[in-house]
N, C-alpha and C. Protein backbone atom coordinates (compact mmCIF):
# COMPACT_ATOMS: atom_id res chain seq x y z
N UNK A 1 -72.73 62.03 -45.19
CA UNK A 1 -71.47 61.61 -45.73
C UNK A 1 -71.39 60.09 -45.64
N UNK A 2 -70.89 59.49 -46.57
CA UNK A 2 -70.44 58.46 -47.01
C UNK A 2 -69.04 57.72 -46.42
N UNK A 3 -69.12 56.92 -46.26
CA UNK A 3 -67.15 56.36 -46.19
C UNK A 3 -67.11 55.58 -46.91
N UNK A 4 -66.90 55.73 -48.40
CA UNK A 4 -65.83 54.97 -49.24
C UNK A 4 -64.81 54.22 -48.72
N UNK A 5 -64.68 52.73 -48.74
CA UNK A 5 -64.16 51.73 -48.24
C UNK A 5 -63.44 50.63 -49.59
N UNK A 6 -62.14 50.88 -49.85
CA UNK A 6 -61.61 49.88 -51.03
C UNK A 6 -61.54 48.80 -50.46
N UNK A 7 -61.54 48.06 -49.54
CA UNK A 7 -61.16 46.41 -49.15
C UNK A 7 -61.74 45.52 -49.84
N UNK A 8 -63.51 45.86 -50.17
CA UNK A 8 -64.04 44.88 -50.40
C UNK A 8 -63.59 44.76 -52.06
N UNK A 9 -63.46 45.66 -52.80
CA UNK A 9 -62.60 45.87 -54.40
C UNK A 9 -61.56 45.28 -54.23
N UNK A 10 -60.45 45.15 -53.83
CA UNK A 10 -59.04 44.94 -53.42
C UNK A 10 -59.13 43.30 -53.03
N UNK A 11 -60.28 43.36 -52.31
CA UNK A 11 -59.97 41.67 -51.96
C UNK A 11 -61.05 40.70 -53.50
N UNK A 12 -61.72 41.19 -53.85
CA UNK A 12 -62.20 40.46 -55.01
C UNK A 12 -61.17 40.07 -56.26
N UNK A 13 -60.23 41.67 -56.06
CA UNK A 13 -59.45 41.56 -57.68
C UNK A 13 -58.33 40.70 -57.10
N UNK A 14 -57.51 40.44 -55.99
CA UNK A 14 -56.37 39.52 -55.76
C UNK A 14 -56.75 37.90 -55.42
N UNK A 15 -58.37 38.03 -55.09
CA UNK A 15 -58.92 36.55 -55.34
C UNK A 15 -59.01 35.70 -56.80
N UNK A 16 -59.32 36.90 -57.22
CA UNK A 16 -59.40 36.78 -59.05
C UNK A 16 -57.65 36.34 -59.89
N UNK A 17 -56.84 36.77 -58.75
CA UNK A 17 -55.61 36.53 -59.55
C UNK A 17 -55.00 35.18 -58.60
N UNK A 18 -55.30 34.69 -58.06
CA UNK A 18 -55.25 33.22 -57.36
C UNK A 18 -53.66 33.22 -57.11
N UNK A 19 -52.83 34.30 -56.46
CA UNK A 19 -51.84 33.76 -55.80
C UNK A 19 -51.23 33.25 -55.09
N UNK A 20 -50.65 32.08 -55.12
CA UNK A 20 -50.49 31.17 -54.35
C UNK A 20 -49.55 32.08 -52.66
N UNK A 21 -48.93 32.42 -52.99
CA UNK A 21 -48.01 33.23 -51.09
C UNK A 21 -47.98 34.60 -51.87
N UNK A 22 -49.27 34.72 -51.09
CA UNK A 22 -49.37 36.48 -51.16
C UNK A 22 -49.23 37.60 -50.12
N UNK A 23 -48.59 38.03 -49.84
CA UNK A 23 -47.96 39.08 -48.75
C UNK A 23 -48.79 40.62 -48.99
N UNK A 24 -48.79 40.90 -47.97
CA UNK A 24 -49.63 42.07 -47.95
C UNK A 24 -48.65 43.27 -47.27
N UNK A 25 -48.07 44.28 -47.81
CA UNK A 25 -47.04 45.06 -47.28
C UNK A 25 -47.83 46.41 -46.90
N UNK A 26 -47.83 46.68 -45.58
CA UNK A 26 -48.22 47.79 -45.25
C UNK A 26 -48.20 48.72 -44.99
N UNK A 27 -48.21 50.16 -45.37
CA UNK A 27 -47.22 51.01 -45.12
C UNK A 27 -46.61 51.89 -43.97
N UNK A 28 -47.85 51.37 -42.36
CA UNK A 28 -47.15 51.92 -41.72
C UNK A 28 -48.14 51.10 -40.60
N UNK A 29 -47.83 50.78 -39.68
CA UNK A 29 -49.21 50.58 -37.94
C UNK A 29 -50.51 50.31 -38.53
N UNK A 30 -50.86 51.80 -38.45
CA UNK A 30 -52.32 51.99 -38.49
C UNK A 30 -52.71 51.39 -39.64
N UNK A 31 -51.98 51.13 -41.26
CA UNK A 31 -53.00 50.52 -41.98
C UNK A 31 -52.72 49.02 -42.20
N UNK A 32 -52.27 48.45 -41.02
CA UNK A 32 -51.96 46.86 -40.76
C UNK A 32 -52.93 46.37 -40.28
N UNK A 33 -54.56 46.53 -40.75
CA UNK A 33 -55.46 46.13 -40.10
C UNK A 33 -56.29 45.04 -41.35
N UNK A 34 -55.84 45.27 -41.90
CA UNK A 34 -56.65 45.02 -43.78
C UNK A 34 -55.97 43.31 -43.82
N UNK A 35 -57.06 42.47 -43.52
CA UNK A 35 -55.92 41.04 -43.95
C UNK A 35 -57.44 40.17 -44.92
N UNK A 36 -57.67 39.43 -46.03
CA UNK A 36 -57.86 38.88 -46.44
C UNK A 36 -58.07 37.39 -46.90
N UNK A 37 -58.81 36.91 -46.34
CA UNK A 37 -58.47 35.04 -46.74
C UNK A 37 -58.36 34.76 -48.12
N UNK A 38 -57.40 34.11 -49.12
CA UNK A 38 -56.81 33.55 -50.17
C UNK A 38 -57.88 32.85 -50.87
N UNK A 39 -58.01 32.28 -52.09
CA UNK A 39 -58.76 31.37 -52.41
C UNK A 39 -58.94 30.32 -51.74
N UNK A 40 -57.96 30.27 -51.56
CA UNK A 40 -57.73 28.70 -50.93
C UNK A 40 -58.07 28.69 -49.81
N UNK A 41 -58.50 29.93 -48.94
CA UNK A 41 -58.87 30.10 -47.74
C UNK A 41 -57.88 30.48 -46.64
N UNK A 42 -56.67 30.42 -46.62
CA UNK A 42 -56.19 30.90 -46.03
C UNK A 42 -55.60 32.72 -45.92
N UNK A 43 -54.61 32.96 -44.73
CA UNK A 43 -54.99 33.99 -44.73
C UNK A 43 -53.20 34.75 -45.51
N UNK A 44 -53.53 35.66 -45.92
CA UNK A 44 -51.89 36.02 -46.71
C UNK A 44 -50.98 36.62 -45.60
N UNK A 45 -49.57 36.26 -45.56
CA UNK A 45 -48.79 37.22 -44.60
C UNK A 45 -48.72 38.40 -45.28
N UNK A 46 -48.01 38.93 -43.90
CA UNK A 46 -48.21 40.56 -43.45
C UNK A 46 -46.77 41.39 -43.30
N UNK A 47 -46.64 42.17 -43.93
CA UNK A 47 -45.32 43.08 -43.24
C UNK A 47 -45.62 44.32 -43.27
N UNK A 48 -45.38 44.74 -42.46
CA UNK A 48 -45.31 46.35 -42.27
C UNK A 48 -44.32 47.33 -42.12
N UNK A 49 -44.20 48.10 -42.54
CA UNK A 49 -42.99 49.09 -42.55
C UNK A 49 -42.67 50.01 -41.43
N UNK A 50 -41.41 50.06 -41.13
CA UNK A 50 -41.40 50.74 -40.27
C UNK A 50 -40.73 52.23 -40.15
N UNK A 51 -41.33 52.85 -40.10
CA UNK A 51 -40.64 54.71 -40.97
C UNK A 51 -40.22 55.58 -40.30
N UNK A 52 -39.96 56.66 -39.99
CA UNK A 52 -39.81 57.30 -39.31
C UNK A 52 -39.72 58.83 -39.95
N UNK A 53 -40.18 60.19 -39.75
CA UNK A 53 -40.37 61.16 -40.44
C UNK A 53 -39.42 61.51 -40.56
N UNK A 54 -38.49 62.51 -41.51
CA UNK A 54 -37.11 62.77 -41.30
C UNK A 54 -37.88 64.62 -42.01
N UNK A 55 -38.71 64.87 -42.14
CA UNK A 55 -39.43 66.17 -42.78
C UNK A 55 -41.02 66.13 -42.69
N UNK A 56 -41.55 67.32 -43.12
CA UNK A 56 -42.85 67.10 -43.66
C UNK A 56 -43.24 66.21 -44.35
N UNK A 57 -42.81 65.90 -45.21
CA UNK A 57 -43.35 65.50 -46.88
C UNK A 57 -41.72 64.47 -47.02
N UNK A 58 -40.63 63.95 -45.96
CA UNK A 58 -39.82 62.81 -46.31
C UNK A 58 -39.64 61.58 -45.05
N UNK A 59 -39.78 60.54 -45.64
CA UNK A 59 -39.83 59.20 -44.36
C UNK A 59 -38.55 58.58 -44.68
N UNK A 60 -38.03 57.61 -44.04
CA UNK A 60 -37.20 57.02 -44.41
C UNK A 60 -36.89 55.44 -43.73
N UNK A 61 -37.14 54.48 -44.20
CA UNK A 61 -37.49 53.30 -43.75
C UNK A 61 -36.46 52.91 -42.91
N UNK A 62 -37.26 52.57 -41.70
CA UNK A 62 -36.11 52.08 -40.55
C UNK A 62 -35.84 50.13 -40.70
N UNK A 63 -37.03 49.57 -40.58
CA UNK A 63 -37.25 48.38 -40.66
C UNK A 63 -38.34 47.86 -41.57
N UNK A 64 -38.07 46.44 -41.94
CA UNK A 64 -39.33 45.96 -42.78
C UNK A 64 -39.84 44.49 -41.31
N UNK A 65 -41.25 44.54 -41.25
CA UNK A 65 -41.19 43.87 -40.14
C UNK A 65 -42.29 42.74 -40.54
N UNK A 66 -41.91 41.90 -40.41
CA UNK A 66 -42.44 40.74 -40.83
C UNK A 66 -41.42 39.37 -41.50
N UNK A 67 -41.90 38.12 -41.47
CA UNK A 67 -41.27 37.09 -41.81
C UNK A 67 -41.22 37.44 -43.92
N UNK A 68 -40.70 38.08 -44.50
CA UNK A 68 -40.29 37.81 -46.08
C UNK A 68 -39.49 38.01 -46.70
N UNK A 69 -38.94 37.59 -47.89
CA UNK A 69 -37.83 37.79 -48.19
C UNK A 69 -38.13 39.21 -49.33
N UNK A 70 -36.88 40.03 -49.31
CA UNK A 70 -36.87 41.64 -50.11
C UNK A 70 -36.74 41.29 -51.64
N UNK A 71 -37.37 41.49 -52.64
CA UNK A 71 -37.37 40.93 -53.90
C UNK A 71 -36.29 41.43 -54.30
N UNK A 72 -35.64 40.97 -55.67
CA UNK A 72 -33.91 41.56 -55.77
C UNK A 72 -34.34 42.11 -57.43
């Protein structure tokens, strides 16, 4: 078996789109591990979500955690 790994795809195609403050929103802990350096070399901020199960199959966002502003 194989492990199929998207990072290295994911970080080529958002290098390719040269955004200047690029935030990386994550959807929970465990996949806040994934960070990328920018064209420009630096590295993009980070937020992660913070959820909590309210069902099987329903979450419901407690906090957004990180320094950004919520797009309107």
């Amino acid at each position: 078996m194989d492990h199929l790994y998207a990072a290295p795809v994911l970080v080529e195609y958002f290098r390719q789109l040269n955004i200047k403050d690029l935030t990386i929103v994550s959807p929970d802990v465990a996949a806040s591990r994934w960070r990328a350096p920018t064209p420009s070399g630096s590295t993009p901020d980070l937020a992660i979500v913070d959820k909590r199960r309210s069902g099987p199959t329903e979450t419901e966002v407690m906090h957004i955690i990180g320094d950004v502003e919520a797009a309107t």
